[in-house]
Protein backbone atom coordinates (compact mmCIF):
# COMPACT_ATOMS: atom_id res chain seq x y z
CA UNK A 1 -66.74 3.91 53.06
CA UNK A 2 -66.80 2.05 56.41
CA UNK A 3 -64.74 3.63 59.58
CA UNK A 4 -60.87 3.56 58.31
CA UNK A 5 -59.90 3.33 61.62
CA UNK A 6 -56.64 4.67 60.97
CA UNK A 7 -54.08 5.04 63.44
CA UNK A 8 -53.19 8.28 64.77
CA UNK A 9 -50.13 7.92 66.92
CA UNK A 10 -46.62 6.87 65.91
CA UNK A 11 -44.28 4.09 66.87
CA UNK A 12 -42.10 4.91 69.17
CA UNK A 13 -40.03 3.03 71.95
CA UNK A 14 -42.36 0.31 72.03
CA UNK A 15 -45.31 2.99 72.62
CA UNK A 16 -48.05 4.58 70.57
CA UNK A 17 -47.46 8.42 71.28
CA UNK A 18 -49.00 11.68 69.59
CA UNK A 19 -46.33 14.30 68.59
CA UNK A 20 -43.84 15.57 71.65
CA UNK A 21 -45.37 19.20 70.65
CA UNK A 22 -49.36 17.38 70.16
CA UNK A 23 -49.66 18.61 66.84
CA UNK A 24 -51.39 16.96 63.74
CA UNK A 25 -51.77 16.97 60.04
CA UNK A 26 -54.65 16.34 57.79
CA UNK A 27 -55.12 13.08 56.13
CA UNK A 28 -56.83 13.85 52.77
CA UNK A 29 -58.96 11.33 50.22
CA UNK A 30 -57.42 12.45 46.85
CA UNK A 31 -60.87 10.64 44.84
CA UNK A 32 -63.30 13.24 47.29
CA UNK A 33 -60.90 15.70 48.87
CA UNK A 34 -62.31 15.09 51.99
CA UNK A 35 -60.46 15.06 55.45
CA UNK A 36 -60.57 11.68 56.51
CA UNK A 37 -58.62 12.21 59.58
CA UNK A 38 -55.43 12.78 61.38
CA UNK A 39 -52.22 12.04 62.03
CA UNK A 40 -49.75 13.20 64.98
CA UNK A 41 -47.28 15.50 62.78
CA UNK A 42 -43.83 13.65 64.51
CA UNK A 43 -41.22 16.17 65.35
CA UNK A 44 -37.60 16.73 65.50
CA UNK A 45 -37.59 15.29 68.97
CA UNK A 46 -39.40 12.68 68.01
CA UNK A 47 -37.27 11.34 65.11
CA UNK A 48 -34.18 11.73 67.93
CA UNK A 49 -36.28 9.79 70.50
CA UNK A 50 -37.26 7.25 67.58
CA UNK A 51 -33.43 6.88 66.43
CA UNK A 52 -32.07 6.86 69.85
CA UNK A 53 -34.54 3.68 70.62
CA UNK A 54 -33.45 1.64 67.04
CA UNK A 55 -29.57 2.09 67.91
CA UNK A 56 -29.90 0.77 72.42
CA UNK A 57 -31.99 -1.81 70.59
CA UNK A 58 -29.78 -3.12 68.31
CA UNK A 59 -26.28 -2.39 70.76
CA UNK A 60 -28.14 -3.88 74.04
CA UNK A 61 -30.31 -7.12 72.77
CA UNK A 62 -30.15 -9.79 70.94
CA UNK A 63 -32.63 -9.35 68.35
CA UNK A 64 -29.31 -9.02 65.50
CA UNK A 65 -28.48 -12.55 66.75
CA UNK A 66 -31.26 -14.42 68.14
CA UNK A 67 -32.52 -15.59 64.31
CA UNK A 68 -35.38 -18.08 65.51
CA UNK A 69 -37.04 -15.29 67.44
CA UNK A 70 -36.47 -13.32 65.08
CA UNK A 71 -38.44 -15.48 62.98
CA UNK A 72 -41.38 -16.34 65.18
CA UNK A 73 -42.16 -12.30 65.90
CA UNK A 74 -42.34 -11.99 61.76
CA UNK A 75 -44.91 -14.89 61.81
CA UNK A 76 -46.56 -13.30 64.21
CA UNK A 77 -46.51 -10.19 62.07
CA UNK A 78 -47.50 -12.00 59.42
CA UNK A 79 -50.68 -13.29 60.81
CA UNK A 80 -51.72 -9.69 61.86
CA UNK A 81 -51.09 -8.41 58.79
CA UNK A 82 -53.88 -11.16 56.80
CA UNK A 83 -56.34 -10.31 60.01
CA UNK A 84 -56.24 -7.01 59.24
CA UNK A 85 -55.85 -7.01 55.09
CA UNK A 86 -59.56 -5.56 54.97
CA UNK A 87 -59.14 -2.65 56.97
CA UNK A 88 -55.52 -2.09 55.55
CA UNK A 89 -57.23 -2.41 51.92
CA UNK A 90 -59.52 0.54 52.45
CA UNK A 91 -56.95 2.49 53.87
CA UNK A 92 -55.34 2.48 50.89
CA UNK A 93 -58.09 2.90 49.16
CA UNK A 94 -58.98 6.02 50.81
CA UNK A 95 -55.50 8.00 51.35
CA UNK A 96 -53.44 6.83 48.16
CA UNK A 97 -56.63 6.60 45.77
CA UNK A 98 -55.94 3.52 44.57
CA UNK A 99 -58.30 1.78 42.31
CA UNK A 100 -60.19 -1.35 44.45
CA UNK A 101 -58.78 -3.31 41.93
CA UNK A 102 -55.54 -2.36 42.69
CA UNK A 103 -55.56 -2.56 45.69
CA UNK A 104 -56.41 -6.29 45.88
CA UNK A 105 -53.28 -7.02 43.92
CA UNK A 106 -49.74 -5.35 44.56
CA UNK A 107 -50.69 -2.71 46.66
CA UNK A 108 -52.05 -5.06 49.41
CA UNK A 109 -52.72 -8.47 49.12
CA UNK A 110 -49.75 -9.72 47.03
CA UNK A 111 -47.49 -8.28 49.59
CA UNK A 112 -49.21 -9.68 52.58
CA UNK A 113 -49.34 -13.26 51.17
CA UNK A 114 -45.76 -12.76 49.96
CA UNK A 115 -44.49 -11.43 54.08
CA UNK A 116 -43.85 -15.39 54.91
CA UNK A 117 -40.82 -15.52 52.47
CA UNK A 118 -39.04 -13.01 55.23
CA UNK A 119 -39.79 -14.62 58.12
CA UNK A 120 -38.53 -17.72 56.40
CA UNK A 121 -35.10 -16.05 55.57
CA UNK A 122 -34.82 -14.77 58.74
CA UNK A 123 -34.49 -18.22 60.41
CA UNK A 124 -33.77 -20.10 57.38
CA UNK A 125 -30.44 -18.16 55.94
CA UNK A 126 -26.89 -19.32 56.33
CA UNK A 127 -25.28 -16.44 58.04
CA UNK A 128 -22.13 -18.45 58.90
CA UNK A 129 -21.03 -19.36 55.59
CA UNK A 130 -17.92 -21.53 54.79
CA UNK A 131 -15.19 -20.28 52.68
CA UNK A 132 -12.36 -22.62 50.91
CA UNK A 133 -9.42 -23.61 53.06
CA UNK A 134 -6.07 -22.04 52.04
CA UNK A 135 -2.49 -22.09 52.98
CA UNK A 136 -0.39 -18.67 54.42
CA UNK A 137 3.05 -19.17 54.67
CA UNK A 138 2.81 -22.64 54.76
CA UNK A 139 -0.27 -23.07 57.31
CA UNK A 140 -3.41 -24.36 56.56
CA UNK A 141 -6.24 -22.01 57.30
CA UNK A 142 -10.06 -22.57 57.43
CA UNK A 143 -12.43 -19.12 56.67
CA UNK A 144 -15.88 -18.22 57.49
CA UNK A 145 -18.18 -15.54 55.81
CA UNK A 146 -20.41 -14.48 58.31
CA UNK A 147 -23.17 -11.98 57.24
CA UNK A 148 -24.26 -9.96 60.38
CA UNK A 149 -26.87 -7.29 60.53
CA UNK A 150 -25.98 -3.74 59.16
CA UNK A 151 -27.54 -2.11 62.14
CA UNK A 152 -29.74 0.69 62.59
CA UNK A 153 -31.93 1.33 59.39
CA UNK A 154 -33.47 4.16 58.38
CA UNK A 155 -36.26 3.84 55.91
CA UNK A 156 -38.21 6.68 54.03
CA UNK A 157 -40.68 5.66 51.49
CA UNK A 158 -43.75 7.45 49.13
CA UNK A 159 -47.48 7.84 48.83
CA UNK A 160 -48.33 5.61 45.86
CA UNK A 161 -47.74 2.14 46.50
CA UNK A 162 -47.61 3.07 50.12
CA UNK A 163 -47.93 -0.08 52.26
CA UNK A 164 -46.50 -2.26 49.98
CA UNK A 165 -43.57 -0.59 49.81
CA UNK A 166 -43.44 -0.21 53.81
CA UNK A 167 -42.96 -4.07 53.83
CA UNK A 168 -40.83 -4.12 51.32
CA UNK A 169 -38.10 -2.54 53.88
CA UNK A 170 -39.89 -3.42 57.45
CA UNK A 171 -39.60 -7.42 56.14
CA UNK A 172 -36.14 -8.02 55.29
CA UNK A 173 -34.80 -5.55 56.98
CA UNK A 174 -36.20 -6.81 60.52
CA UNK A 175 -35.64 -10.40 59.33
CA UNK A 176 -32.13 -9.64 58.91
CA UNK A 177 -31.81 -8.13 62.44
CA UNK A 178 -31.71 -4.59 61.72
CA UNK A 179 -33.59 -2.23 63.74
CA UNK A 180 -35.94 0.14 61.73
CA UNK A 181 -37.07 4.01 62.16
CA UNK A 182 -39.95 4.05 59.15
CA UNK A 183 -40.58 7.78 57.94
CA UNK A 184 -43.56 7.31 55.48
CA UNK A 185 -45.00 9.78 52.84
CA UNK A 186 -47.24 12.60 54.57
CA UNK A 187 -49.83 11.09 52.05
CA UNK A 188 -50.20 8.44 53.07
CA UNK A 189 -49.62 8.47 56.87
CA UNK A 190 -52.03 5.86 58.38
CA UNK A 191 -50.38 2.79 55.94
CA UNK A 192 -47.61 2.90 58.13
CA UNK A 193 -49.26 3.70 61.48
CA UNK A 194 -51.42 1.10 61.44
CA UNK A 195 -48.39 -1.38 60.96
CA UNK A 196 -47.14 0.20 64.43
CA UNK A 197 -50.21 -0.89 66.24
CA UNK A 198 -50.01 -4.20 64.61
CA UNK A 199 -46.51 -4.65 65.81
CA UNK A 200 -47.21 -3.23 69.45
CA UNK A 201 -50.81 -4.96 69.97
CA UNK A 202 -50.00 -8.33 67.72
CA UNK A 203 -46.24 -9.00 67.87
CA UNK A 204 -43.44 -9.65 70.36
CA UNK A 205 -41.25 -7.60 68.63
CA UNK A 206 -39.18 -5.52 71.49
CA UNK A 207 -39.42 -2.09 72.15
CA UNK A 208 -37.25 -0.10 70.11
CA UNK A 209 -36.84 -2.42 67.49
CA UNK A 210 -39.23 -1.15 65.18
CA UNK A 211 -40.01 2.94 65.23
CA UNK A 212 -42.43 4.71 63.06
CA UNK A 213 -42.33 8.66 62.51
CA UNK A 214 -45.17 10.23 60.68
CA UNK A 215 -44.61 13.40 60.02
CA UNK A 216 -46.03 16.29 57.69
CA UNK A 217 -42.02 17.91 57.95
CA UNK A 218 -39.94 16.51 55.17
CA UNK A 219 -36.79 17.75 57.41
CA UNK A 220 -37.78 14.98 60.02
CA UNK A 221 -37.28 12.27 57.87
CA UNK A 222 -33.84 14.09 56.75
CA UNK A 223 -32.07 13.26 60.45
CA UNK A 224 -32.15 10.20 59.20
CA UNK A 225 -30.06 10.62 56.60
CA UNK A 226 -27.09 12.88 58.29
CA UNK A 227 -27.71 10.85 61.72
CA UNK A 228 -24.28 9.18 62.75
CA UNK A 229 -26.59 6.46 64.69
CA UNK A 230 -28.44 5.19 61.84
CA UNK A 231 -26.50 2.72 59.88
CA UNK A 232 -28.53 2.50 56.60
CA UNK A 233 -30.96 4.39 54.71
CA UNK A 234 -33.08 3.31 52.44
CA UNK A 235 -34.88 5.73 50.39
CA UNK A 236 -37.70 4.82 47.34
CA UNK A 237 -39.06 7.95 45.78
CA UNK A 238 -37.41 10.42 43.08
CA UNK A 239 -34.19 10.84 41.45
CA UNK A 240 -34.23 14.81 42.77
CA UNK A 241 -34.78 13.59 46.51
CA UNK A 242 -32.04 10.44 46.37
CA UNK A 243 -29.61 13.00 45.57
CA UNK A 244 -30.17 14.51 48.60
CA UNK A 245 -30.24 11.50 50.81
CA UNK A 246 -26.86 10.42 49.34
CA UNK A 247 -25.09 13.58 49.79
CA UNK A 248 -26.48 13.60 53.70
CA UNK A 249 -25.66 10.11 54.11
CA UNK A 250 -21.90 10.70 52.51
CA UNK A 251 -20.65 12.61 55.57
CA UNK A 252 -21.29 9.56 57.59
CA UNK A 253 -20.32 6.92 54.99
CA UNK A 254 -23.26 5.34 55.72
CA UNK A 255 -25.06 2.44 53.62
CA UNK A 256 -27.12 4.14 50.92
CA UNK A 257 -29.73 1.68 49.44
CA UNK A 258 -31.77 3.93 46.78
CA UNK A 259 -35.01 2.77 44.62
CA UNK A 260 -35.60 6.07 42.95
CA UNK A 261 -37.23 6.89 39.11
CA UNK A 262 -37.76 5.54 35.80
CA UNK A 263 -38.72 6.34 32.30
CA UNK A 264 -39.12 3.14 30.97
CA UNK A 265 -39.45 2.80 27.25
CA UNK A 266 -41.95 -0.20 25.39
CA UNK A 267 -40.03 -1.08 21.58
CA UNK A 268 -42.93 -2.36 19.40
CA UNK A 269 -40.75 -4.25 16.78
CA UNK A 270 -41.87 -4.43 13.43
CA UNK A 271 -42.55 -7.97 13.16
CA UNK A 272 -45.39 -8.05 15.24
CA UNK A 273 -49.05 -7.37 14.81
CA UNK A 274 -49.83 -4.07 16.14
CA UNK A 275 -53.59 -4.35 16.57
CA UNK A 276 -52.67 -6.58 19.59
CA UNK A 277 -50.10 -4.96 21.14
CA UNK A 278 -50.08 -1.23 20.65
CA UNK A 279 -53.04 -0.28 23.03
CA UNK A 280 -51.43 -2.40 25.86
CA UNK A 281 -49.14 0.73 26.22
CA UNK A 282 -52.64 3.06 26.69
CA UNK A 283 -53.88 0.54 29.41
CA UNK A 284 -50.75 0.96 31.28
CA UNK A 285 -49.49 4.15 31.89
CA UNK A 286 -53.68 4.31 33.47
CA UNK A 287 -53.03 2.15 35.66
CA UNK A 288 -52.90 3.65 39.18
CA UNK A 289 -52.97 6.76 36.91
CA UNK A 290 -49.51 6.76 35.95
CA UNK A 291 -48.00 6.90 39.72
CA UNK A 292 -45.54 3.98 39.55
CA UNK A 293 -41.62 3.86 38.67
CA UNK A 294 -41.35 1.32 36.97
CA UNK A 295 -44.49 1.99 34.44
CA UNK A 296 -43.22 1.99 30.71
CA UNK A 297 -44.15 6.00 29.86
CA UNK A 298 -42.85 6.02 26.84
CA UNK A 299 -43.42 3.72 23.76
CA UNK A 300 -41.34 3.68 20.35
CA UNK A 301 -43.29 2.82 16.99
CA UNK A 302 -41.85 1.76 13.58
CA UNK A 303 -41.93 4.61 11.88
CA UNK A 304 -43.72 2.71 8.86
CA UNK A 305 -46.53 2.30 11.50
CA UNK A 306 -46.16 5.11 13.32
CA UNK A 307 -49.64 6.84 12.44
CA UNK A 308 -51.75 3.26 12.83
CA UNK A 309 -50.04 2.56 16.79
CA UNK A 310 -50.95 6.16 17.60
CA UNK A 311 -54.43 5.19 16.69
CA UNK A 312 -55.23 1.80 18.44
CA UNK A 313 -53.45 3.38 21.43
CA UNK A 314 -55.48 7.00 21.49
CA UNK A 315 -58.76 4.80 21.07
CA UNK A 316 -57.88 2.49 23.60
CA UNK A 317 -56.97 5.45 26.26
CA UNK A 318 -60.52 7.32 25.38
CA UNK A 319 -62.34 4.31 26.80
CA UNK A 320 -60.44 3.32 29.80
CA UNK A 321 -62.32 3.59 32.95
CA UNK A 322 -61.62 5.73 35.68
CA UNK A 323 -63.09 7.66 38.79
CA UNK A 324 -63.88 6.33 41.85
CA UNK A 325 -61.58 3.77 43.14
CA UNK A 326 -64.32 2.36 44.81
CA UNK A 327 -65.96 0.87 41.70
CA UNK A 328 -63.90 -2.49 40.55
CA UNK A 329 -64.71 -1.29 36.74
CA UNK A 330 -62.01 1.75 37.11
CA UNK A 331 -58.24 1.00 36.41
CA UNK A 332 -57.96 4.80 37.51
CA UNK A 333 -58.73 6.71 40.49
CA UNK A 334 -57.20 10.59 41.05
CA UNK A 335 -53.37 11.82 41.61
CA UNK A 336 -52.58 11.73 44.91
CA UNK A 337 -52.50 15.63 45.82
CA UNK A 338 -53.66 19.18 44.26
CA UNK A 339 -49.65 19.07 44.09
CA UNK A 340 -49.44 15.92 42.15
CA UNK A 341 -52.44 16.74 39.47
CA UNK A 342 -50.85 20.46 38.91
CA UNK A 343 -47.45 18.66 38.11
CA UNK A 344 -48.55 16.31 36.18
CA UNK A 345 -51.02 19.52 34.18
CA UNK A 346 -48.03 21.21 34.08
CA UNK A 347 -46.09 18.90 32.12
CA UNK A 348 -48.21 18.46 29.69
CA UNK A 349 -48.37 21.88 29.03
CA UNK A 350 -44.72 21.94 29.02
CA UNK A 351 -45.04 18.75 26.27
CA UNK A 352 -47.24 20.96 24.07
CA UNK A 353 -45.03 24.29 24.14
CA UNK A 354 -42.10 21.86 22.88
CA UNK A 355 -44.14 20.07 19.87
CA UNK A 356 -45.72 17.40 21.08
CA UNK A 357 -49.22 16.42 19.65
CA UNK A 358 -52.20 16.28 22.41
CA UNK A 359 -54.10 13.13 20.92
CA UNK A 360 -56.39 12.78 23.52
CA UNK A 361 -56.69 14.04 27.15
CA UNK A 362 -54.87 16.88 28.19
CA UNK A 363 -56.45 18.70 30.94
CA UNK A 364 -58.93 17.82 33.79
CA UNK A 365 -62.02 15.55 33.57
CA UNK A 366 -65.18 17.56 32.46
CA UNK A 367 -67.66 15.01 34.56
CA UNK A 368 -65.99 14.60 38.09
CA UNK A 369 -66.38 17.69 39.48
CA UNK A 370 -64.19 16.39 42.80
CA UNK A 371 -60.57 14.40 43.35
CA UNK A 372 -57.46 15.40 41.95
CA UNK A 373 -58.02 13.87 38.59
CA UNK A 374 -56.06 14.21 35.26
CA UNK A 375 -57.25 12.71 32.06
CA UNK A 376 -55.64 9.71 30.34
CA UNK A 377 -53.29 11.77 28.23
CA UNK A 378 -51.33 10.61 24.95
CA UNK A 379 -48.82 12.93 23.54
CA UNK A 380 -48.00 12.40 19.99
CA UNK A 381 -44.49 13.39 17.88
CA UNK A 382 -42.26 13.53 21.49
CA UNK A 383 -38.80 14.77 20.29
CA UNK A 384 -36.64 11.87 22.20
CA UNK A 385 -34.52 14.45 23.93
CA UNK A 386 -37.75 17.12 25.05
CA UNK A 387 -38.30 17.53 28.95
CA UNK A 388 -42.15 15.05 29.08
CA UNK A 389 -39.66 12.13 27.36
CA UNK A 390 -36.80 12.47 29.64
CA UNK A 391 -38.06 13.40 32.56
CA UNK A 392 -40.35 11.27 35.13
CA UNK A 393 -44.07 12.71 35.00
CA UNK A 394 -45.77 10.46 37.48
CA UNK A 395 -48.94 10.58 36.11
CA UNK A 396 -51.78 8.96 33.16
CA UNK A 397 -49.80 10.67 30.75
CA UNK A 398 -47.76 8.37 27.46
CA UNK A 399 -45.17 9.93 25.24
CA UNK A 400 -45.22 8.12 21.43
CA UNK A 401 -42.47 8.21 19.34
CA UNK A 402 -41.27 7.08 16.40
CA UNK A 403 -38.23 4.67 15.63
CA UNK A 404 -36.50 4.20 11.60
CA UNK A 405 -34.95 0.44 12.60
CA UNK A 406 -33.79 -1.84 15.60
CA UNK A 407 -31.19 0.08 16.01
CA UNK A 408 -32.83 3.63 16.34
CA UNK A 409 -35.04 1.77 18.81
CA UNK A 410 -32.42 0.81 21.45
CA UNK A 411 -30.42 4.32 20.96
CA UNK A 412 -33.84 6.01 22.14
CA UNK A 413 -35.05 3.26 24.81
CA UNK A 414 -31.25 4.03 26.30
CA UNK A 415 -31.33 7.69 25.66
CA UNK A 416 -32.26 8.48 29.50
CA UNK A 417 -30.60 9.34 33.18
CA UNK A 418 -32.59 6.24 33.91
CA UNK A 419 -32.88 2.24 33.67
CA UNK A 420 -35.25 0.62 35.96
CA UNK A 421 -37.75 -0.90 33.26
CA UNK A 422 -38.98 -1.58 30.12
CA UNK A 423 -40.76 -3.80 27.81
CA UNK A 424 -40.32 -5.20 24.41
CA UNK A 425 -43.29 -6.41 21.74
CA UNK A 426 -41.90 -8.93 19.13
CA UNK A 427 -42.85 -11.78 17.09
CA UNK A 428 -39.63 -13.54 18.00
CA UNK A 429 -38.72 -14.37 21.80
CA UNK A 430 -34.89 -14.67 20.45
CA UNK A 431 -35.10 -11.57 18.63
CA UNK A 432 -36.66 -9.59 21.91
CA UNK A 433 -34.46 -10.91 24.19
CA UNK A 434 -31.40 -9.95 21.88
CA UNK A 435 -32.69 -6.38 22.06
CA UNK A 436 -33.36 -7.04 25.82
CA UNK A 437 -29.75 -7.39 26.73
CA UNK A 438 -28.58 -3.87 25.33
CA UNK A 439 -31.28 -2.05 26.82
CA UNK A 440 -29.62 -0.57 30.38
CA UNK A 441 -32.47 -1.52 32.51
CA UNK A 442 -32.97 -3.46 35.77
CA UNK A 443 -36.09 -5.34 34.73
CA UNK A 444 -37.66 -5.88 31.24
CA UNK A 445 -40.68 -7.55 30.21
CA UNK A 446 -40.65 -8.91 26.74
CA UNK A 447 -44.67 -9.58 24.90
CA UNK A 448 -46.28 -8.84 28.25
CA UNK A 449 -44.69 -11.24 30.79
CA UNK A 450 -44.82 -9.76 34.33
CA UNK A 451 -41.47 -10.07 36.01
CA UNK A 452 -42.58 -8.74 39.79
CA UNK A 453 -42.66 -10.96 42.77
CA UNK A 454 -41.43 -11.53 46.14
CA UNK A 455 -38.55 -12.73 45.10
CA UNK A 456 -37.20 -10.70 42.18
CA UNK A 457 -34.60 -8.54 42.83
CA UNK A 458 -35.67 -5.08 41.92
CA UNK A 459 -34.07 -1.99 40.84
CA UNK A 460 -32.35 -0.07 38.13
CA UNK A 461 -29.38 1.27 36.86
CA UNK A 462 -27.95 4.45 36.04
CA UNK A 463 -29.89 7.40 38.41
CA UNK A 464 -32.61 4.87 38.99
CA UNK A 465 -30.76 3.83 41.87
CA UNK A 466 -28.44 1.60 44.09
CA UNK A 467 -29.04 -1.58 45.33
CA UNK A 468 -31.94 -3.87 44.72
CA UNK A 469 -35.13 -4.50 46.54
CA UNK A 470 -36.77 -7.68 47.21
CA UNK A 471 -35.59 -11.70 46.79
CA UNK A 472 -32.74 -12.96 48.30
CA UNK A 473 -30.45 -9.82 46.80
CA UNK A 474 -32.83 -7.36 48.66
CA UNK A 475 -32.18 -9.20 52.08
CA UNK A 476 -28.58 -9.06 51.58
CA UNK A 477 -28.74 -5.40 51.35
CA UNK A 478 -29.34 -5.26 54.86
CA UNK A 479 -26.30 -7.66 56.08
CA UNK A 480 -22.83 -6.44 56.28
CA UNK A 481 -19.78 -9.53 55.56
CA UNK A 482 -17.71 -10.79 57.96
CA UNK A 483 -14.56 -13.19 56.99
CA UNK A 484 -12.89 -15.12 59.92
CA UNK A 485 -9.71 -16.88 59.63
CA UNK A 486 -8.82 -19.64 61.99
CA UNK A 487 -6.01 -22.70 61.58
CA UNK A 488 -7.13 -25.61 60.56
């Protein structure tokens, strides 16, 4: 792989500065387990200096109101960001493990192409929005709604889709006039440091606006949460660790804006061919080895054809490709840590002790002897309420089980603490979208249709979080309403 050149220092103040005590942490390639680099390990101090920059920045400009500036500094972003897609790519590619492939869709590209419909909203949106005139006590009034920035925003986000989902809050939240302190995953440090040199070297955005805090200490991107100054959090990563952000945020009764886990459930209904359907399920709990929220984990057979769907799917997981991420031909690369592939081992060996049927896969890979790998893994007769079907495993690994009528179906697909996706297989469009609508989910994809994009606003219900993410919606998140009265 060519030089990463990934970015050491963090964000801070409108400088690029090492940690206030010097220290680093290891930046490791999950496919090689190589050291790749470093990363100054931020500190206490340094999430106080970051936070203390974000909150004069937003009380003493005018970056909250000054929308057409605003806008040019995220087109300015936005050309940076598609100068530097290469180098950002392999970056990527070398810290998260994502497959090449990948990595020239969602994790990367789509995203950077996408950026333009922020700085677009961030000039472009009605923030002084006109109510109906009314009449108090026999005077005619006129209202406004004005939507103002929330503030200061503190944003914490993972290791596997990890520069795509720095955008996601650095975009709108900026273009809305917030100012940011970015905490990324210790995973995947150098997807958000680079984005801090862009800004500094490439961008007139002020100093203090935008703060990023790498940092190997979980606890540093907790001040965030119980910090009075910061007006917002928002948090994308697990049920367990949203908990934890909401209580800290409660004592404040700050903004909570949570993207957290999913066990989405695919219904193959019986009126559809299962040859051509079934082993889509295989393909995509592979993809990116299993580390996404919103893949569908678990997938519910007719009963009748039960046996047959385990099949197509085990045959169809046996020959997916997977190693390197380097090589276009794998859909899989490694789990992102030693930490990640012994939780995900661990689970399955948890899925076997309660019943389930190891179909294929099951342990490590036999012929790569490096990376934290785990083999494409189908688990057969999954009791609906056992821990590997109700709780998020984050890894290659597909839970199959079986359904007596439409009915059983939807009482299993909604038989979780979570709702953030789904998908439904049918012969009918009017029958799967019937099904669609009592399935508690935030987005549902119905005989393969792909619902992401810039502008669809994501999230779940239930413990799969609060708020929604992306599209006009995820802006909004980030404003705070204002009505004015005045006579008319």
């Amino acid at each position: 792989m060519a030089d990463l050149n990934g970015e050491v220092r963090n964000l801070i103040d409108g400088e690029l500065v090492g940690a206030s005590n010097k220290a680093t942490f290891e930046n490791i390639n999950p496919a090689t387990e190589e050291v790749i680099g470093v990363c100054a390990d931020g500190t206490k101090d340094d999430m106080e200096r970051a936070i203390g920059a974000a909150r004069r920045a937003f009380d003493e400009t005018d970056w909250s109101t000054h929308h057409a500036f605003r806008q040019r500094c995220l087109e300015q972003l936005n050309s940076a960001l598609d100068e530097a897609r290469d180098e950002l790519r392999q970056i990527v590619i070398a810290e998260a493990g994502s497959p090449v492939l990948i990595a020239h869709q969602v994790q990367v590209d789509t995203y950077i192409d996408a950026m333009p419909y922020w700085s677009d909203l961030a000039g472009g949106y009605q923030y002084d929005q006109p109510l109906s005139d009314t009449i108090f006590m026999g005077a005619p009034q006129r209202r406004i709604l004005l939507r103002e920035a929330v503030g200061v925003v503190g944003a914490i986000t993972p290791w596997n889709f990890p520069l795509y989902l720095n955008l996601a809050k650095l975009g709108p939240a900026l273009a809305a006039g917030n100012t940011l302190v970015l905490k990324p995953a210790p995973d995947t440090p150098w997807s958000a440091t680079n984005l801090g040199r862009l800004i500094l070297e490439k961008t007139d955005i002020p100093a203090g606006v935008c703060n990023i805090v790498a940092s190997a200490d979980h606890s540093v991107g907790a001040q965030l949460s119980a910090d009075p100054r910061v007006d917002l959090v928002t948090f994308t990563g697990s049920t367990a660790t949203g908990r934890k952000v909401g209580e800290a945020g409660a004592a404040t009764i700050k903004k909570i804006f949570l993207e957290l886990g999913g066990k989405s459930a695919t219904i193959v209904l019986d009126d559809i061919e299962l040859e051509k359907v079934a082993p889509m399920s295989g393909i995509a709990v592979c993809t990116h080895a299993g580390q996404g929220c919103a893949i569908q984990t678990r997938t519910l057979l007719p009963r009748e054809k039960y046996e047959e769907g385990v099949e197509l799917i085990a045959n169809t997981m046996r020959n997916v490709a997977y190693g390197d991420p380097l090589n276009p031909a794998h859909l899989m690369g490694p789990l992102v840590s030693k930490r990640q592939q012994e939780r995900v081992l661990a689970y399955i060996e948890k899925g076997r002790q309660e019943g389930a049927r190891v179909v294929t896969g099951g342990g490590v890979p036999a012929h790569l002897d490096k990376g934290y790998f785990v083999e494409p893994t189908l688990l057969a007769d999954v009791d609906p309420d056992s821990t590997v079907a109700q709780e998020e495993i984050f890894g290659p690994v597909l839970c199959v089980i079986p359904y007596e009528d439409e009915e059983d179906a939807i009482r299993i697909a909604n038989n979780s603490i979570y709702g953030l996706s789904g998908g439904i297989w049918s012969g009918s469009e009017e029958r799967a979208l019937a099904v669609a609508r009592r399935i508690r989910t935030g987005t549902m994809s119905i005989n393969g249709a792909q619902w992401f994009d810039i502008d669809t606003p994501f999230g779940g219900y239930r413990q799969s979080g609060v708020g929604r993410e992306n599209g006009v919606a995820g802006f909004e998140e980030y404003l705070e309403s204002k009505v004015v009265a005045l006579p008319k």
